[in-house]
N, C-alpha and C. Protein backbone atom coordinates (compact mmCIF):
# COMPACT_ATOMS: atom_id res chain seq x y z
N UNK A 1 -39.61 24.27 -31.98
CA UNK A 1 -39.22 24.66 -30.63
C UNK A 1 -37.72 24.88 -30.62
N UNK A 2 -37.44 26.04 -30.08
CA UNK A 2 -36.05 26.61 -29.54
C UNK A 2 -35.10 25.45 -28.77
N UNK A 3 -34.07 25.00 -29.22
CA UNK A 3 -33.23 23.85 -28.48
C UNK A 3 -32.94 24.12 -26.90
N UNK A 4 -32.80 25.51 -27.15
CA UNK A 4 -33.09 25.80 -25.83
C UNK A 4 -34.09 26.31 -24.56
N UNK A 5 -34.82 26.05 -25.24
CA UNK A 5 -36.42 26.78 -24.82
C UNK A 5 -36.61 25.28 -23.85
N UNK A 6 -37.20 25.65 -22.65
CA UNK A 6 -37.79 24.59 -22.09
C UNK A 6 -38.84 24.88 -21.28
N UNK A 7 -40.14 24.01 -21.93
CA UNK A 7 -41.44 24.78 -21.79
C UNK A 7 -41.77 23.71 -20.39
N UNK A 8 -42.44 24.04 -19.91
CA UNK A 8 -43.26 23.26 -18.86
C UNK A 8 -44.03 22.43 -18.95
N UNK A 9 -43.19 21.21 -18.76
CA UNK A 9 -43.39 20.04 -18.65
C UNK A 9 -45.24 19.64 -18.82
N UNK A 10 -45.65 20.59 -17.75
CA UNK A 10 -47.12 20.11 -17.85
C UNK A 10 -48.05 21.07 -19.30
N UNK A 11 -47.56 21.51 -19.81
CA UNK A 11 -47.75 22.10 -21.10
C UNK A 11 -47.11 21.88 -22.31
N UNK A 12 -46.37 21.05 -22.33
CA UNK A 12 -45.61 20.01 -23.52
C UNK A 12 -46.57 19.09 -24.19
N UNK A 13 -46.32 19.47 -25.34
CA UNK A 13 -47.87 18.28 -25.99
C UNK A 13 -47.14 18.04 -27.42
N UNK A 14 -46.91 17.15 -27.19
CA UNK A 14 -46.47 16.14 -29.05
C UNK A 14 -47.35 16.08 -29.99
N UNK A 15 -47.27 16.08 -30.72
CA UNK A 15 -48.64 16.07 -31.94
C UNK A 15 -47.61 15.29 -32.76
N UNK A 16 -48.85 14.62 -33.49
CA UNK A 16 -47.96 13.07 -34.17
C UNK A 16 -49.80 12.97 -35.67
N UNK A 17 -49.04 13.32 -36.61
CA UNK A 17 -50.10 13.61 -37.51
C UNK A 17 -49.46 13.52 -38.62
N UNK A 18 -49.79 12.64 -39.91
CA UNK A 18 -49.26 13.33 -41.46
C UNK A 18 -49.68 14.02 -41.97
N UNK A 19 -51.26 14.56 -41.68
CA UNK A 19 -51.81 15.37 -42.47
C UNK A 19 -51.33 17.00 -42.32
N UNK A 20 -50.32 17.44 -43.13
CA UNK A 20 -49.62 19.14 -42.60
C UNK A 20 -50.10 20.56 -42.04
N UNK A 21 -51.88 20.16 -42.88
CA UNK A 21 -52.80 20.89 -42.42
C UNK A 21 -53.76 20.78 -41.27
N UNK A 22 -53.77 19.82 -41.11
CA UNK A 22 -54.64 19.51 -39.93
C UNK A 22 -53.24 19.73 -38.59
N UNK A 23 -52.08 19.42 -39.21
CA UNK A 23 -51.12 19.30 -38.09
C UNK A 23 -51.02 20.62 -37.68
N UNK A 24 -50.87 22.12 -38.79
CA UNK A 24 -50.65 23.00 -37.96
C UNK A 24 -51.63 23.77 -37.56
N UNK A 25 -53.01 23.15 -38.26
CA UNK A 25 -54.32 23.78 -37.68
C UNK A 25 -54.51 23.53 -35.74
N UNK A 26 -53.75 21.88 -35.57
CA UNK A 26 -53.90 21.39 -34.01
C UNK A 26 -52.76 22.46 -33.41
N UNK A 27 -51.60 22.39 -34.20
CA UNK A 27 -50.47 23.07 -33.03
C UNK A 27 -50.86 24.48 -32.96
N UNK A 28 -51.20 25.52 -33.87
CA UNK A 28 -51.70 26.85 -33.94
C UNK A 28 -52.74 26.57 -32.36
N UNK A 29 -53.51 25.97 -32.47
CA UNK A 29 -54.86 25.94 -31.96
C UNK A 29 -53.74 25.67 -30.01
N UNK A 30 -53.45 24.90 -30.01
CA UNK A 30 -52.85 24.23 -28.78
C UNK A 30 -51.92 25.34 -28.58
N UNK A 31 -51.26 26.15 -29.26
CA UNK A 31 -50.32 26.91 -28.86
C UNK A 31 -51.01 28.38 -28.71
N UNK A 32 -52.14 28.91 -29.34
CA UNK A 32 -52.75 29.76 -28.96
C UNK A 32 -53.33 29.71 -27.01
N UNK A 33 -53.35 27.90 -26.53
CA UNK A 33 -53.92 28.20 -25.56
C UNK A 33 -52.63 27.80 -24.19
N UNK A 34 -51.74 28.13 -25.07
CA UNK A 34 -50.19 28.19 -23.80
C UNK A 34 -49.93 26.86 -23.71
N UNK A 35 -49.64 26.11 -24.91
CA UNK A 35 -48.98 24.77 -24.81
C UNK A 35 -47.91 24.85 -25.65
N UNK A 36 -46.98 24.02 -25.54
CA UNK A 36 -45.65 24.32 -26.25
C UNK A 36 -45.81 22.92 -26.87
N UNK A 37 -45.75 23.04 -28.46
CA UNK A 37 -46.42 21.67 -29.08
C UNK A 37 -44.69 21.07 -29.89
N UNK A 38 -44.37 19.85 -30.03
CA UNK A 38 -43.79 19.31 -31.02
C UNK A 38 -44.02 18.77 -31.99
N UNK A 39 -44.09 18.36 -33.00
CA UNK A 39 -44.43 18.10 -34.03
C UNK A 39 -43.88 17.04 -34.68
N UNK A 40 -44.42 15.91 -35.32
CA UNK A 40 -44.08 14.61 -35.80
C UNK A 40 -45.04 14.51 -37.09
N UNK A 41 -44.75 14.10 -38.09
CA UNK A 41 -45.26 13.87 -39.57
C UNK A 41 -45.90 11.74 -39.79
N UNK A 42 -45.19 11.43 -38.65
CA UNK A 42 -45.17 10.16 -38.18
C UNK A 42 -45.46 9.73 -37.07
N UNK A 43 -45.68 8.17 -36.41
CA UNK A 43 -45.33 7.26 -35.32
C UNK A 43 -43.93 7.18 -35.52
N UNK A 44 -43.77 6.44 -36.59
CA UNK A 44 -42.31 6.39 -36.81
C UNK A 44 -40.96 7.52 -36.79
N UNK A 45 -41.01 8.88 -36.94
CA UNK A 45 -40.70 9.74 -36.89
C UNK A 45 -40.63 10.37 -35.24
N UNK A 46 -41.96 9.99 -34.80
CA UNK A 46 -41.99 10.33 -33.21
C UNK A 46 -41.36 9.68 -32.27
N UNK A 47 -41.12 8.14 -32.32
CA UNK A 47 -41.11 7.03 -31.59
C UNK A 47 -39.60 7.69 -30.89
N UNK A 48 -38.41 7.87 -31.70
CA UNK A 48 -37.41 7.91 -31.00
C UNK A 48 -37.38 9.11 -30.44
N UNK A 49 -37.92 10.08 -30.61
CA UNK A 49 -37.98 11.59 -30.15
C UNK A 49 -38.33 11.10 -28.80
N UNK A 50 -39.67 10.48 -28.63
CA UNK A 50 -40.22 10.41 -27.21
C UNK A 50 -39.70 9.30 -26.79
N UNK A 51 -39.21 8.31 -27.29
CA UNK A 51 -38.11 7.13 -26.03
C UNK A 51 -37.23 8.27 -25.40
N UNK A 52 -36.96 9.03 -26.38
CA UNK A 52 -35.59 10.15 -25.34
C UNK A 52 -36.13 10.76 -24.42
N UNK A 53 -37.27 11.13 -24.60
CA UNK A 53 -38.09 12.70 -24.12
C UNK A 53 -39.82 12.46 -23.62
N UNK A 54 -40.20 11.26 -24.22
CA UNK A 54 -41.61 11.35 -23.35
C UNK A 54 -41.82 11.33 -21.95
N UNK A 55 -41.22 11.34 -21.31
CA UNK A 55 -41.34 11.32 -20.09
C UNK A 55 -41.49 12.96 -19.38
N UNK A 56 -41.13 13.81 -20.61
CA UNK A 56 -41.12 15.23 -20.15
C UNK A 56 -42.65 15.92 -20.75
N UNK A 57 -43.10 14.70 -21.63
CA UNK A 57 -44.69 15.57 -22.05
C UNK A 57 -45.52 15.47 -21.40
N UNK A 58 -46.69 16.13 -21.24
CA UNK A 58 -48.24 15.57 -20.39
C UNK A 58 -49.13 15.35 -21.01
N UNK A 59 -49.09 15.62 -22.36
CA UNK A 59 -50.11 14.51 -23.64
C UNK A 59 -49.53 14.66 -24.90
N UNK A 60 -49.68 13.23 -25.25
CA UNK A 60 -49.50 12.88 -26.96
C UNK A 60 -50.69 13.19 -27.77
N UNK A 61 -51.36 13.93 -28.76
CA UNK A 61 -51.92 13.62 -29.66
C UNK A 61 -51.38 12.80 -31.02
N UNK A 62 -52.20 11.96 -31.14
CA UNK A 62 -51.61 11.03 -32.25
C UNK A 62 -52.83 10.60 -33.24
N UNK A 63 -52.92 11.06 -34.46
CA UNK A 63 -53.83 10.06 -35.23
C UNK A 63 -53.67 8.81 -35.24
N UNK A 64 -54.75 8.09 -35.92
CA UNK A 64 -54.30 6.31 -35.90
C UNK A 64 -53.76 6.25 -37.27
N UNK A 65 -54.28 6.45 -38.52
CA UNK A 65 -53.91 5.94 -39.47
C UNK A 65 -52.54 7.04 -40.63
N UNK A 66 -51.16 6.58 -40.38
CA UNK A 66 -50.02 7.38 -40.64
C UNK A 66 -49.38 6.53 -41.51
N UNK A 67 -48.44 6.58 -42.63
CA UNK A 67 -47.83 6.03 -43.20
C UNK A 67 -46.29 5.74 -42.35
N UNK A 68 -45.93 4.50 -42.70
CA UNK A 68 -44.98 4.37 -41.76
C UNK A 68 -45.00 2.75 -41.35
N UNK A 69 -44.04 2.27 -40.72
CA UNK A 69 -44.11 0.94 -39.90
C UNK A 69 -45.38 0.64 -38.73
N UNK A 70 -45.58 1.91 -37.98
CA UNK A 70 -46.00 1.63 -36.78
C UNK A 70 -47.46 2.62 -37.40
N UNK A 71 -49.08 2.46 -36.37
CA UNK A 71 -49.93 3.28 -36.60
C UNK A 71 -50.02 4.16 -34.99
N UNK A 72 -50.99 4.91 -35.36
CA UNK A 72 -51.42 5.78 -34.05
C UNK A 72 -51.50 4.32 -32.59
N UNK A 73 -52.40 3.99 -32.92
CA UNK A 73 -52.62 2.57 -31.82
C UNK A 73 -51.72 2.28 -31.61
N UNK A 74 -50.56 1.61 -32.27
CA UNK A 74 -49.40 0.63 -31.81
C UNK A 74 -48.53 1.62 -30.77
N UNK A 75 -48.72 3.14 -31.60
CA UNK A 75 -47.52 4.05 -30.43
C UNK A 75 -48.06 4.10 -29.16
N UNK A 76 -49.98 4.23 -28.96
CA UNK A 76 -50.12 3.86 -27.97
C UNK A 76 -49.63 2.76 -26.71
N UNK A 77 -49.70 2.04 -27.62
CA UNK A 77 -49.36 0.69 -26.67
C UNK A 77 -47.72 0.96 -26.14
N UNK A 78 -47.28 1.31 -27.17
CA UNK A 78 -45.57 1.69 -26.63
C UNK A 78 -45.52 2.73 -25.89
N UNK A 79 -46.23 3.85 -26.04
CA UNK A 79 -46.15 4.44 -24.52
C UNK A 79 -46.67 4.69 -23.28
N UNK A 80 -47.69 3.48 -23.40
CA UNK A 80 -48.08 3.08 -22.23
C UNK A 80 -47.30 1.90 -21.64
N UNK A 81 -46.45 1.38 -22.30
CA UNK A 81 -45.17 -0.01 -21.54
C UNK A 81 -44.43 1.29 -21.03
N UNK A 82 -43.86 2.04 -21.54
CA UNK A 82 -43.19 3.27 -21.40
C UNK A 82 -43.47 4.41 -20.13
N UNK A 83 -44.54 5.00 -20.56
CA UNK A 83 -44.91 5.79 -19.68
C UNK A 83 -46.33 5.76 -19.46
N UNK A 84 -46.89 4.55 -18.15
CA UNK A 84 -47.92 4.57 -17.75
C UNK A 84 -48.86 6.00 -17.80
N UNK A 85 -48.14 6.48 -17.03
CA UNK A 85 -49.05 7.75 -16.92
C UNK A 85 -49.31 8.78 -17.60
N UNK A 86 -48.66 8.77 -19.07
CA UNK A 86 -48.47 9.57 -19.95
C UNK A 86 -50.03 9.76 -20.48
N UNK A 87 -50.59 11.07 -20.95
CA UNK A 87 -52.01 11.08 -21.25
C UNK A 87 -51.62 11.15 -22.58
N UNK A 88 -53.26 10.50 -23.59
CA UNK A 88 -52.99 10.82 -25.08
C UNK A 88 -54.20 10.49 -25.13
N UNK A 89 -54.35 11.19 -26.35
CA UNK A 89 -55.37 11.58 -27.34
C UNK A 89 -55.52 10.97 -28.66
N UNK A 90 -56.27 10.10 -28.57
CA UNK A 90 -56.03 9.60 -30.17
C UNK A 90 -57.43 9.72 -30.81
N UNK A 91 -56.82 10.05 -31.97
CA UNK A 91 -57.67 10.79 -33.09
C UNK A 91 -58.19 10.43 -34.94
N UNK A 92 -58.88 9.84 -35.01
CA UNK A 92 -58.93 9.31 -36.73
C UNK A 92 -60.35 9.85 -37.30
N UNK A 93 -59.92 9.67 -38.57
CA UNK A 93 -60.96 9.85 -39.68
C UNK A 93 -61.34 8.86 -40.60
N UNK A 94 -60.85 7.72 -39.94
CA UNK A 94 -61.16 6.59 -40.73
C UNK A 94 -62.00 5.31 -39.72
N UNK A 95 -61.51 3.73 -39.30
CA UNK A 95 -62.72 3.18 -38.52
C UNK A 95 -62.00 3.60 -36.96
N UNK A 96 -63.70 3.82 -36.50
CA UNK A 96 -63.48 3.97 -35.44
C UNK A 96 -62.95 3.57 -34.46
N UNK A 97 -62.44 3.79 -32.98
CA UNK A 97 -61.21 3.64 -32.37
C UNK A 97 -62.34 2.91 -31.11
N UNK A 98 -62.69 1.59 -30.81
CA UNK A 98 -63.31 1.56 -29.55
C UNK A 98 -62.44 2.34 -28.31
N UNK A 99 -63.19 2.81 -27.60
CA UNK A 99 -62.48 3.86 -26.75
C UNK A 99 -62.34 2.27 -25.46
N UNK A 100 -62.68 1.68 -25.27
CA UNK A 100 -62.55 0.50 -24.01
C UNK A 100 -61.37 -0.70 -24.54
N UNK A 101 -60.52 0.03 -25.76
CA UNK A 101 -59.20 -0.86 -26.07
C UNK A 101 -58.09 -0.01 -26.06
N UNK A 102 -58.54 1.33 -25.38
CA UNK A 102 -57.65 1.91 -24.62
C UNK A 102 -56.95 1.80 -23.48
N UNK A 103 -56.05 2.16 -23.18
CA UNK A 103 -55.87 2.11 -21.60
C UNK A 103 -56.46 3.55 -20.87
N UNK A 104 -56.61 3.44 -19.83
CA UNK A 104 -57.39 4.56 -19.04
C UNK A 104 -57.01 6.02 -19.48
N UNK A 105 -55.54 6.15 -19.43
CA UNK A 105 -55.12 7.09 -19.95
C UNK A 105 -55.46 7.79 -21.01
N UNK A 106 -55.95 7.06 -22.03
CA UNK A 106 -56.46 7.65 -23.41
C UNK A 106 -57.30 7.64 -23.91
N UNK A 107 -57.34 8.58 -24.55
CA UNK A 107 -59.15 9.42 -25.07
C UNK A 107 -59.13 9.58 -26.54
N UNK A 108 -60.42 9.46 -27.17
CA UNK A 108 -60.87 8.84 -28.46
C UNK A 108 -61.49 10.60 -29.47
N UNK A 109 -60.89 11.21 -30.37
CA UNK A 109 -62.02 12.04 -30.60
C UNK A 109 -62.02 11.87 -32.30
N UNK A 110 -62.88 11.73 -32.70
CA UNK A 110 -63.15 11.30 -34.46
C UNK A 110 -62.78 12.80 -34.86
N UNK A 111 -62.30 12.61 -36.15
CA UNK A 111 -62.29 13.47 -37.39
C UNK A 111 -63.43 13.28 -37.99
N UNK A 112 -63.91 14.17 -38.84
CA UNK A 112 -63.16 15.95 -38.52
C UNK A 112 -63.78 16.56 -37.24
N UNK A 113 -62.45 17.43 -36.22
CA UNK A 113 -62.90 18.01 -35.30
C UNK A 113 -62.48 19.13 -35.49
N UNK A 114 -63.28 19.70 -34.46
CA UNK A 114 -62.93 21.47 -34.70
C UNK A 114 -61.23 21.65 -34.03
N UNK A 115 -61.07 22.54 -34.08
CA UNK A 115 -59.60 22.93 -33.55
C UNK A 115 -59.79 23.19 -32.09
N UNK A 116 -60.77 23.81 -32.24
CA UNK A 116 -61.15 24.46 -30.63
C UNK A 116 -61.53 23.26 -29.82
N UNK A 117 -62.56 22.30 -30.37
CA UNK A 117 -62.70 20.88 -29.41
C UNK A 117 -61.85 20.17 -29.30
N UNK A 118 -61.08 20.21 -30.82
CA UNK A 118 -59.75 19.13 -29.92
C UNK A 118 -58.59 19.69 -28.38
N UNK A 119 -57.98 21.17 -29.22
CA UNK A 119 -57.83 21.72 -27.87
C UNK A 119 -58.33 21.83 -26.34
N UNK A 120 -59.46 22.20 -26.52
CA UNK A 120 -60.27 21.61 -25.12
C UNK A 120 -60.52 20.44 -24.36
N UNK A 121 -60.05 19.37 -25.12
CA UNK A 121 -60.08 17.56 -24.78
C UNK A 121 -58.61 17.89 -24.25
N UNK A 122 -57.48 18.47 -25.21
CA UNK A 122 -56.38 18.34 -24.88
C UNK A 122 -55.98 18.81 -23.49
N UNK A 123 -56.62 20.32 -22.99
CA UNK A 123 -57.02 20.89 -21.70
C UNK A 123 -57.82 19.84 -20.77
N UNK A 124 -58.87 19.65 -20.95
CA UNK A 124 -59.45 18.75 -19.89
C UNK A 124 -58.50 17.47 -19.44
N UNK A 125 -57.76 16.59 -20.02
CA UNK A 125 -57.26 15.84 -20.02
C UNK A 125 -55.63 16.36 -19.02
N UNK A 126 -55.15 17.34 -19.97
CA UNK A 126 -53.92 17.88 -18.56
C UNK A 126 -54.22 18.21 -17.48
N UNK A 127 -55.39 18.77 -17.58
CA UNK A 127 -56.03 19.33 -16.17
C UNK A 127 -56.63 18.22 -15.15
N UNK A 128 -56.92 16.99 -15.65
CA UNK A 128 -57.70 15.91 -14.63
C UNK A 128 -56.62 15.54 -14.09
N UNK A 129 -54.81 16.08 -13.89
CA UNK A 129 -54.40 15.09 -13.40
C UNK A 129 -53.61 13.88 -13.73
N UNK A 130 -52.91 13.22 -12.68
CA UNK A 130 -52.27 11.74 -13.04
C UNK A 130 -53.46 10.40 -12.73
């Protein structure tokens, strides 16, 4: 993203993934449908981006399992102390994520998903609202 580009707020979507292929298979896919995506290789890598700036996204996608200090889950929890209302998406290919140790805000979709279904969770989810 352009330093100076400033996309709309309600179309800002973080993606937080190590896998490079799956990462630009999600942002291709999310940006084909008019979202302006950022990109993180990490939790750890993301964490300080969005203490500065989450407050300007309207969903995180995040896998759970990333190399690093922190996993997909734990960033959850930090940006929900953070930003209650922030929506996210969390996403793995490894054990499953009970979706009821979420907070309300966040939604569960297993790997492997299509590009097009994850996009569409990512849509339904901006679209329901605070």
């Amino acid at each position: 993203m352009e330093p100076n580009h400033h996309p709309d707020a309600s179309k800002l979507v973080a993606l937080v993934e190590d896998e490079p292929i799956v990462r630009d298979v999600a942002a291709v896919e999310l940006e084909d449908r008019g979202f302006s995506v950022v990109e993180f290789e990490s939790a750890d890598a993301a964490l300080p981006y969005l203490q500065e700036n989450g407050g300007a996204f309207s969903l995180v996608v995040t896998d759970v399992q990333m190399p690093g200090r922190i996993n997909g889950l734990e960033l959850v929890i930090v940006l929900q102390r953070w930003w209650p209302q922030l929506k996210v998406l969390v996403t793995s290919g490894g054990p499953l994520v009970n979706p009821s140790l979420l907070p309300p805000t966040a939604k569960f979709i297993a790997k492997p998903w299509r590009a097009a279904d994850m996009a569409s969770r990512v849509q339904e989810l901006v679209a329901a609202g605070p």
